[in-house]
PDB file of N, CA and C in Angstrom:
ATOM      1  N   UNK A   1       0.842  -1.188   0.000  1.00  0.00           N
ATOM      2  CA  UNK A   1       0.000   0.000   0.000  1.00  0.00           C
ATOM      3  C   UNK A   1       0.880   1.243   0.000  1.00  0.00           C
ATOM      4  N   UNK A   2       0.611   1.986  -0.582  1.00  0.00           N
ATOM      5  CA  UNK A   2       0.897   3.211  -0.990  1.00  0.00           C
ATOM      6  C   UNK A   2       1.274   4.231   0.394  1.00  0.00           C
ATOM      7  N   UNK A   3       2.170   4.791   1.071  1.00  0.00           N
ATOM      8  CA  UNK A   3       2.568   5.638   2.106  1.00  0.00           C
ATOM      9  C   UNK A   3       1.835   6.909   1.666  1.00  0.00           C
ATOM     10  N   UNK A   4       0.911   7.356   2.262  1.00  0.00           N
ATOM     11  CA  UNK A   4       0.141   8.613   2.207  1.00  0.00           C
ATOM     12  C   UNK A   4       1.440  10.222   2.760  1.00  0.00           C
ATOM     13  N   UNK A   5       1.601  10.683   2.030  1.00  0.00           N
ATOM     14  CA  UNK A   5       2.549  12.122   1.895  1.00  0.00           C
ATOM     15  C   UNK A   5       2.020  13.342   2.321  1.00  0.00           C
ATOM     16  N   UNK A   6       2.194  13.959   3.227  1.00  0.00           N
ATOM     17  CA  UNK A   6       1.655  15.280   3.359  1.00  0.00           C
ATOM     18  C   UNK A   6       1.248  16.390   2.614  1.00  0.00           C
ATOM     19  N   UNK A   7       0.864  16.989   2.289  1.00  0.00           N
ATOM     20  CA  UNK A   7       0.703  17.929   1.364  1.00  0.00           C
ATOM     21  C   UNK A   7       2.064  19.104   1.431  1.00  0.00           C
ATOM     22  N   UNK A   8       2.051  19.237   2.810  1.00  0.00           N
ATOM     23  CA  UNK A   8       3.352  20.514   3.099  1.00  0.00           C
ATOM     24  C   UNK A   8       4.538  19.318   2.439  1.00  0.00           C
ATOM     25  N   UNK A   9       4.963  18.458   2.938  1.00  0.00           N
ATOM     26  CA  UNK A   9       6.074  17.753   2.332  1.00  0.00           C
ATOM     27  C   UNK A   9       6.087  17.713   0.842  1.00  0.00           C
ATOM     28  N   UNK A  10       4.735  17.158   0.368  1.00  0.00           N
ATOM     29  CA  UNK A  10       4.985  17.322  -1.542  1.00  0.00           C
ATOM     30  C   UNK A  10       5.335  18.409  -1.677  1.00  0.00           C
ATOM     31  N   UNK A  11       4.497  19.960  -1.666  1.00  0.00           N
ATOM     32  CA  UNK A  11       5.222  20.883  -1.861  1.00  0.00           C
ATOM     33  C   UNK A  11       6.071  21.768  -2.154  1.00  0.00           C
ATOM     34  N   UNK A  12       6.657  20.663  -0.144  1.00  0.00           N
ATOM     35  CA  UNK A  12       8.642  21.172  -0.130  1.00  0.00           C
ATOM     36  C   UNK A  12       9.588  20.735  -1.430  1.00  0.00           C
ATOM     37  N   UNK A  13       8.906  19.651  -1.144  1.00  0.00           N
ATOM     38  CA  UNK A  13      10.096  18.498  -2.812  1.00  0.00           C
ATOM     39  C   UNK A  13       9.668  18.903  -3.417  1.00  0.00           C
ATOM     40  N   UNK A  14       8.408  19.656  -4.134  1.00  0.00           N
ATOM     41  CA  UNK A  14       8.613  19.979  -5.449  1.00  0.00           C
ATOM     42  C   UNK A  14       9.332  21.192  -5.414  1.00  0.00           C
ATOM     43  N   UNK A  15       8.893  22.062  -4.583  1.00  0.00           N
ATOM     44  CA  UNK A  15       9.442  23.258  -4.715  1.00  0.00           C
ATOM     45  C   UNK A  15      10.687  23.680  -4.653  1.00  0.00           C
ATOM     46  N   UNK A  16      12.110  22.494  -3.824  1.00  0.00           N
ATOM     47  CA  UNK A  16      12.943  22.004  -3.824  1.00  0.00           C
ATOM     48  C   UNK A  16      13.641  21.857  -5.377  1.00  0.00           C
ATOM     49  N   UNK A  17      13.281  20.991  -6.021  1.00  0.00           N
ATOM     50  CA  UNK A  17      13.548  20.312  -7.156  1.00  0.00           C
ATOM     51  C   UNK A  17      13.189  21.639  -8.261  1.00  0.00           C
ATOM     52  N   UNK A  18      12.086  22.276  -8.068  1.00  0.00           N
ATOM     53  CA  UNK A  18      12.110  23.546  -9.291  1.00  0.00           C
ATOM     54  C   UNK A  18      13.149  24.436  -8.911  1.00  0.00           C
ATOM     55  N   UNK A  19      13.373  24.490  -7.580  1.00  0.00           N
ATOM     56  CA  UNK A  19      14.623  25.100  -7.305  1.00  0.00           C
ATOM     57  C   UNK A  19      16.153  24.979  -7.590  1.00  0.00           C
ATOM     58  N   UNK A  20      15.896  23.924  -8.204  1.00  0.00           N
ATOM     59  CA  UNK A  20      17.231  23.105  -8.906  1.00  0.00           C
ATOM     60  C   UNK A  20      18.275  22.148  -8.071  1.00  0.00           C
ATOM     61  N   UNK A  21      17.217  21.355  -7.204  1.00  0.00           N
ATOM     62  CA  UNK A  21      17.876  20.424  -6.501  1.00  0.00           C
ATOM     63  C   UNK A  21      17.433  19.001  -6.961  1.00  0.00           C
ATOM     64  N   UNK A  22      18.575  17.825  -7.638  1.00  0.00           N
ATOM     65  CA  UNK A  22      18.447  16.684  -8.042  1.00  0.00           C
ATOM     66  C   UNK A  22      17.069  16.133  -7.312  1.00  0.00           C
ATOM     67  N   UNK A  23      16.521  15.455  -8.252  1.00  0.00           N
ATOM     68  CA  UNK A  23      15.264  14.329  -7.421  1.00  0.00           C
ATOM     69  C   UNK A  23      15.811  13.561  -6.858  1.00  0.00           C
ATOM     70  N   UNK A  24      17.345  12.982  -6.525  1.00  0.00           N
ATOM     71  CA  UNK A  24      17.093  11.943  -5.834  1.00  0.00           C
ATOM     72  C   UNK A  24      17.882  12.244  -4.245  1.00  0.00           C
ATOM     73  N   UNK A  25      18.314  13.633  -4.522  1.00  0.00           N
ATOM     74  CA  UNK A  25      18.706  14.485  -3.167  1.00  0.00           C
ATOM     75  C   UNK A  25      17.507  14.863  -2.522  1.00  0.00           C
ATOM     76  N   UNK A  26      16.420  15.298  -3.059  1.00  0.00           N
ATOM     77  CA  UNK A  26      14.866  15.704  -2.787  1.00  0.00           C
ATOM     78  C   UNK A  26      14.123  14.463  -2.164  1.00  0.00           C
ATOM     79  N   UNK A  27      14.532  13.309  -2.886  1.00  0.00           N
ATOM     80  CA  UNK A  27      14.070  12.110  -2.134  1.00  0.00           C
ATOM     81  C   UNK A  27      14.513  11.590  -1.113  1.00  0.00           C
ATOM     82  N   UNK A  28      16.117  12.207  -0.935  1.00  0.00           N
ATOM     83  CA  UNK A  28      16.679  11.584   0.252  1.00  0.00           C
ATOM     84  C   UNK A  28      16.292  12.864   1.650  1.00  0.00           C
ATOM     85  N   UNK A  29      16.062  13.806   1.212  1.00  0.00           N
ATOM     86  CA  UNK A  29      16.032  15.037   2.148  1.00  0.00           C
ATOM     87  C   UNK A  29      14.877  14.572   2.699  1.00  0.00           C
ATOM     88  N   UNK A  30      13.729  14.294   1.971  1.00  0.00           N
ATOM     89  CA  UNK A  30      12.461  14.398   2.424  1.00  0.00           C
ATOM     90  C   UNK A  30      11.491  13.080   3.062  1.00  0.00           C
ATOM     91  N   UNK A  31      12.813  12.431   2.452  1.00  0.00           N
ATOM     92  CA  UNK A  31      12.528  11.122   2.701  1.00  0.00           C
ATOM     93  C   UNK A  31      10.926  10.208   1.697  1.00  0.00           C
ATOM     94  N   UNK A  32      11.007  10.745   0.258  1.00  0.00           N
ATOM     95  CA  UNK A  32       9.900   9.676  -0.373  1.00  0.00           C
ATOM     96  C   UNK A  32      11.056   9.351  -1.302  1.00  0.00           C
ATOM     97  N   UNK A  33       9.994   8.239  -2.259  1.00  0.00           N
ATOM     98  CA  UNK A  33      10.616   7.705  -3.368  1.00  0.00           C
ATOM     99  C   UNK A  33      11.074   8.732  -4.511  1.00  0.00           C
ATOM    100  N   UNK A  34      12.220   8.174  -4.989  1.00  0.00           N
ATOM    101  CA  UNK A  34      12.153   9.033  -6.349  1.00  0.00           C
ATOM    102  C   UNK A  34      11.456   9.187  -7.195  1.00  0.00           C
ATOM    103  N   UNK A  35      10.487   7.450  -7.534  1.00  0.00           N
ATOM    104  CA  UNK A  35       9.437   7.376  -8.499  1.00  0.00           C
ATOM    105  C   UNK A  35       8.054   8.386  -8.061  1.00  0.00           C
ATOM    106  N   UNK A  36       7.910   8.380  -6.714  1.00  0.00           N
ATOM    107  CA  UNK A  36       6.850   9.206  -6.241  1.00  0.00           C
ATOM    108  C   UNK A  36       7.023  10.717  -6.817  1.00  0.00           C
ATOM    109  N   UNK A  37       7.785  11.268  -6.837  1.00  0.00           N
ATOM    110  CA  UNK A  37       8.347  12.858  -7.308  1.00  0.00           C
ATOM    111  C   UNK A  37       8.329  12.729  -8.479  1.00  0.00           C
ATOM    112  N   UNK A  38       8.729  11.704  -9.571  1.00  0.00           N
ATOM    113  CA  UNK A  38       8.368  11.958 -10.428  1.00  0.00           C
ATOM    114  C   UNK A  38       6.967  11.916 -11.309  1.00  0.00           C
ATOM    115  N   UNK A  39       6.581  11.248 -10.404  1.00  0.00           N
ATOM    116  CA  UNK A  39       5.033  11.106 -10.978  1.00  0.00           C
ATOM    117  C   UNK A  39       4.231  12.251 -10.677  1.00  0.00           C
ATOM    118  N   UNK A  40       4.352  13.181  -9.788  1.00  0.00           N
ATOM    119  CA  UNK A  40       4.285  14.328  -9.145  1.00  0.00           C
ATOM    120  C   UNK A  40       4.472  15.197  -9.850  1.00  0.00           C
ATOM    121  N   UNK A  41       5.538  15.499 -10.377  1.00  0.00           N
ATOM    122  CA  UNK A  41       6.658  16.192 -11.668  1.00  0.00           C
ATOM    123  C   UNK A  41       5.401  16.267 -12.599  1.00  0.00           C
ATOM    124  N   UNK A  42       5.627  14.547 -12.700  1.00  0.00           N
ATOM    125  CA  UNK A  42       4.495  14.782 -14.171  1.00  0.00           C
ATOM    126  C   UNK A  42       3.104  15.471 -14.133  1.00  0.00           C
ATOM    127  N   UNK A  43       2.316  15.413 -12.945  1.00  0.00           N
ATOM    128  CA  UNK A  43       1.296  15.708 -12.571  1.00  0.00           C
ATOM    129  C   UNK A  43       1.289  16.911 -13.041  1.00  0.00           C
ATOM    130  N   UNK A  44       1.862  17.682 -12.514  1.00  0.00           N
ATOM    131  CA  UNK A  44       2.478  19.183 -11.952  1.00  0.00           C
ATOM    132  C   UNK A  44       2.474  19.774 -14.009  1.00  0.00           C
ATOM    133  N   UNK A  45       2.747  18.921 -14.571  1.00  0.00           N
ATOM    134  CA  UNK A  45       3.216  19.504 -16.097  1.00  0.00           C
ATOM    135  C   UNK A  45       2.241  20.371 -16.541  1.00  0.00           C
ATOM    136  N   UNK A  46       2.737  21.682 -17.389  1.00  0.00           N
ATOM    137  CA  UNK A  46       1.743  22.802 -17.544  1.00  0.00           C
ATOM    138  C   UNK A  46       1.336  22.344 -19.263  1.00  0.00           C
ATOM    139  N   UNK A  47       0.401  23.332 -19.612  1.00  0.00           N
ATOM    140  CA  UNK A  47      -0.313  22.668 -20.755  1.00  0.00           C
ATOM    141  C   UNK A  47       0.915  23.288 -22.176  1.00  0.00           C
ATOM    142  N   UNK A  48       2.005  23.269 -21.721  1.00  0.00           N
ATOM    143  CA  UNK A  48       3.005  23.223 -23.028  1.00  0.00           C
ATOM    144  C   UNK A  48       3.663  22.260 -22.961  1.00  0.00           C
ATOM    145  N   UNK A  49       3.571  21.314 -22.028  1.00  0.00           N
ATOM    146  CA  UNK A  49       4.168  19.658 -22.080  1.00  0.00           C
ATOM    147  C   UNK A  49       5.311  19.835 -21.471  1.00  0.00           C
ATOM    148  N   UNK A  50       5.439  21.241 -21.221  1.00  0.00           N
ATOM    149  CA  UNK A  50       7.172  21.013 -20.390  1.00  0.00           C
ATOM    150  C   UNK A  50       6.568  20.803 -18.478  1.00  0.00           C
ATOM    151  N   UNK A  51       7.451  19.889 -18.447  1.00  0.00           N
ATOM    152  CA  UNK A  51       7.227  19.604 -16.809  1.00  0.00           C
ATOM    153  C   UNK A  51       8.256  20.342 -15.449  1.00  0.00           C
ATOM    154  N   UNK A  52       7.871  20.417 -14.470  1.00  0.00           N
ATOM    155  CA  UNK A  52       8.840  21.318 -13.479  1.00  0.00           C
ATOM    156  C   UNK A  52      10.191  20.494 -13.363  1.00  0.00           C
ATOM    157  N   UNK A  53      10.478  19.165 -14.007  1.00  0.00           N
ATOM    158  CA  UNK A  53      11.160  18.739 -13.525  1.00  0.00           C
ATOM    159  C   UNK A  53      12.070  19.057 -14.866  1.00  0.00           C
ATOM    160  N   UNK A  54      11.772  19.285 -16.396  1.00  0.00           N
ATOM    161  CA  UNK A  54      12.385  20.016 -17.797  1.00  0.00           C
ATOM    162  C   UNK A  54      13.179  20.769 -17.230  1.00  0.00           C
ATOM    163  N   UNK A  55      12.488  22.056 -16.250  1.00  0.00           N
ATOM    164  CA  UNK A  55      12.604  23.287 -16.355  1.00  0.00           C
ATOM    165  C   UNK A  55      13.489  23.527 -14.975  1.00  0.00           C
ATOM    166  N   UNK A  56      13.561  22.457 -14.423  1.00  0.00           N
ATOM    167  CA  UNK A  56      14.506  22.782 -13.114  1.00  0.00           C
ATOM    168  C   UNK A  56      15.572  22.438 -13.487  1.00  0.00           C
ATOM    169  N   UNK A  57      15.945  21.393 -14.646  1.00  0.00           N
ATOM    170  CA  UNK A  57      17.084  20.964 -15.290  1.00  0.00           C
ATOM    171  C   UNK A  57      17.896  22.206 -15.938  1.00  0.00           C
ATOM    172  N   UNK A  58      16.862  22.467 -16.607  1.00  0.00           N
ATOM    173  CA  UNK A  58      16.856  23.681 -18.216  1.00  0.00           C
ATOM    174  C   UNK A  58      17.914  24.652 -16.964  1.00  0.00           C
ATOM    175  N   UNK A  59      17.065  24.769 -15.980  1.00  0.00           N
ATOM    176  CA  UNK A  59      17.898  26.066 -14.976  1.00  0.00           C
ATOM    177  C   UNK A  59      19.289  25.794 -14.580  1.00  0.00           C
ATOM    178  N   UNK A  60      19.009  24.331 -13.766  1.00  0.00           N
ATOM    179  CA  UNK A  60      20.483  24.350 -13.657  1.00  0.00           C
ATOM    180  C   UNK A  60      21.710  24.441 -14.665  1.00  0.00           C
ATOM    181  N   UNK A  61      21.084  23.604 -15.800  1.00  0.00           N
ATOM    182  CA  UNK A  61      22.409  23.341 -16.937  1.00  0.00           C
ATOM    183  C   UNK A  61      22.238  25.189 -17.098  1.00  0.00           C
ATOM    184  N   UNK A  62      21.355  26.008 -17.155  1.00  0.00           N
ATOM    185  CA  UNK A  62      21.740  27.634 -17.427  1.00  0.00           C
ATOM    186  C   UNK A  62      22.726  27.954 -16.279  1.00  0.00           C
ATOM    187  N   UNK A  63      22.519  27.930 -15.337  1.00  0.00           N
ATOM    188  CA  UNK A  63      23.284  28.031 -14.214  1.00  0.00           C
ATOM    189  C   UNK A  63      24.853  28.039 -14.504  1.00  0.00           C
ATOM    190  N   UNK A  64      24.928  26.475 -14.947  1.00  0.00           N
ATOM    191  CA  UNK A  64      26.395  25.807 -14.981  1.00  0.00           C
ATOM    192  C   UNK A  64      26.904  26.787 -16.596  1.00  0.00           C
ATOM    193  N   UNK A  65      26.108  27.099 -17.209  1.00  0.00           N
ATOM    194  CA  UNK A  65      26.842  27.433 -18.681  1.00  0.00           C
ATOM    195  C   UNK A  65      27.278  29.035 -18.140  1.00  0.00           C
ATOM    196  N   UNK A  66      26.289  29.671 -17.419  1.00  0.00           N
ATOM    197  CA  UNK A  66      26.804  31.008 -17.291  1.00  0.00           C
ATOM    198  C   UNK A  66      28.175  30.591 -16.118  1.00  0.00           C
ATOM    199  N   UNK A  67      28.220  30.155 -15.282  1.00  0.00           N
ATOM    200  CA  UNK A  67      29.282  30.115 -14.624  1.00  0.00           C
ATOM    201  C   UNK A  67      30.796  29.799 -15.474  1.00  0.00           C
ATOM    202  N   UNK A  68      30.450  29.139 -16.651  1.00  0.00           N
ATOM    203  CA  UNK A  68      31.497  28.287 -17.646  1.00  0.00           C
ATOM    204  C   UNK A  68      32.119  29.793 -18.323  1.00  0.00           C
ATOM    205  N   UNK A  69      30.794  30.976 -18.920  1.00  0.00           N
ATOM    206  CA  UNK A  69      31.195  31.253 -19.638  1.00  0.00           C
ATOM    207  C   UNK A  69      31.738  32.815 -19.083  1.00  0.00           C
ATOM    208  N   UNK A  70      31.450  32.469 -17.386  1.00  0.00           N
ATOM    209  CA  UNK A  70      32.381  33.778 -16.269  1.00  0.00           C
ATOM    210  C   UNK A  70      33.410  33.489 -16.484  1.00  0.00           C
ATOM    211  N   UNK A  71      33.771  32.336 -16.028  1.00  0.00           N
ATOM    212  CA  UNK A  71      35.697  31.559 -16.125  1.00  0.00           C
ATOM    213  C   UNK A  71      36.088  32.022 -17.676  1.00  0.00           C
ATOM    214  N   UNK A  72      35.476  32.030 -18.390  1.00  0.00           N
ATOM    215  CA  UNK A  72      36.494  32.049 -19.749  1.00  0.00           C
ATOM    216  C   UNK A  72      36.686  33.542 -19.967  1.00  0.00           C
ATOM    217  N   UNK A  73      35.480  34.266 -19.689  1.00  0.00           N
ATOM    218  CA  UNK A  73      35.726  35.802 -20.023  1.00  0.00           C
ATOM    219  C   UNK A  73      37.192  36.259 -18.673  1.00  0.00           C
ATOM    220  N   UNK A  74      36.577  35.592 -17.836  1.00  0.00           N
ATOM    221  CA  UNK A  74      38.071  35.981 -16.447  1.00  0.00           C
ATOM    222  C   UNK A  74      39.496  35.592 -16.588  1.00  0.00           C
ATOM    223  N   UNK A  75      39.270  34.161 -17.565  1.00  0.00           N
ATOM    224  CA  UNK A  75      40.462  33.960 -18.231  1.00  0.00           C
ATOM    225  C   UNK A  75      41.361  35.097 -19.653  1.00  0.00           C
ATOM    226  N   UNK A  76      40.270  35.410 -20.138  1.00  0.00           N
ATOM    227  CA  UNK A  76      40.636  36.553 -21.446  1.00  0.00           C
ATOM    228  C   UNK A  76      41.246  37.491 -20.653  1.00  0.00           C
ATOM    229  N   UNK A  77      40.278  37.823 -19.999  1.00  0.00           N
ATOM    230  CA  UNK A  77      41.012  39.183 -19.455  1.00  0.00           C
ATOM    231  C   UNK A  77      42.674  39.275 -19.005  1.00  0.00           C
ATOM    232  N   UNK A  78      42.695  38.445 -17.934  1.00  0.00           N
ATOM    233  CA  UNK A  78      43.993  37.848 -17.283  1.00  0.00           C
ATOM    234  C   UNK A  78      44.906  37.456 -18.922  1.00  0.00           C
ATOM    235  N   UNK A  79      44.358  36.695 -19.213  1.00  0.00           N
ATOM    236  CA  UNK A  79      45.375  36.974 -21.017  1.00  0.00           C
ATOM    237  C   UNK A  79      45.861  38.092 -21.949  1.00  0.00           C
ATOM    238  N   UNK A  80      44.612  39.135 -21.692  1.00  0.00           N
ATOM    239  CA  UNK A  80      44.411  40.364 -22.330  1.00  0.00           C
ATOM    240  C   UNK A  80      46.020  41.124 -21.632  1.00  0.00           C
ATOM    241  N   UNK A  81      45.623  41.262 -20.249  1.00  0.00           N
ATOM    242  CA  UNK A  81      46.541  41.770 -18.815  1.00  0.00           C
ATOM    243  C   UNK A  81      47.993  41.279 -19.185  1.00  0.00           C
ATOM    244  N   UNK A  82      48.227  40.131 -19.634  1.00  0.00           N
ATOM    245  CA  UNK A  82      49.489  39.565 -19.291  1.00  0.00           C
ATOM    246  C   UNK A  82      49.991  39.740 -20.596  1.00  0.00           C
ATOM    247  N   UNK A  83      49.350  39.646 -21.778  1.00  0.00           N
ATOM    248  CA  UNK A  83      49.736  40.543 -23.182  1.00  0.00           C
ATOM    249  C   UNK A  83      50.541  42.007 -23.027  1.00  0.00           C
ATOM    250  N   UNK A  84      49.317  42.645 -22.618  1.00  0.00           N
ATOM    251  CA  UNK A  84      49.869  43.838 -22.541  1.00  0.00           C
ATOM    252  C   UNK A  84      51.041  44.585 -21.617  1.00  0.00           C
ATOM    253  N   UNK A  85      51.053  43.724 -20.558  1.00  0.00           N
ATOM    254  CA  UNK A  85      51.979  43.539 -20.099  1.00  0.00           C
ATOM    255  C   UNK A  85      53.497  43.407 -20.040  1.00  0.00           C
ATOM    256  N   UNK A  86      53.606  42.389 -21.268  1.00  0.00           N
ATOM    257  CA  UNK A  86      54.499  42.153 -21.576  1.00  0.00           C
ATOM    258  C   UNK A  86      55.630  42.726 -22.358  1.00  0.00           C
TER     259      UNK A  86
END
């Protein structure tokens, strides 16, 4: 039988996970299944087919690319610096 979930706890994990925390860190924090969150996820999907769980991804990988593409401009510069420098 199925473990009945709080409402404040679903919530937290979803709201968790749109926040850009892995489902299966969300499952361990909160203590449900992973399959449970995702079925949840899916529930949760808005009527353009993208689901909170697309779009918490979509964020993080944005996240990680702008951080990628701080380091390289911080690297130019420091290149730019040590050019002119020279």
């Amino acid at each position: 039988m199925a473990k009945h979930i709080d409402m404040v706890v679903k919530q937290a994990v979803l709201e968790d996970v749109k926040n850009g925390m892995k489902v299966s860190e969300a499952a361990v924090k909160h203590g449900v299944t992973s399959n449970a969150i995702y079925l949840w996820l899916k529930a949760q999907a808005d009527n353009t087919g993208t689901s909170s769980l697309e779009v918490a991804k979509l964020r993080r990988e944005n996240m990680e690319l702008k951080e990628l593409v701080g380091l390289f401009a911080l690297e130019k510069k420091r290149a730019e610096k040590n050019t002119k420098g020279a």
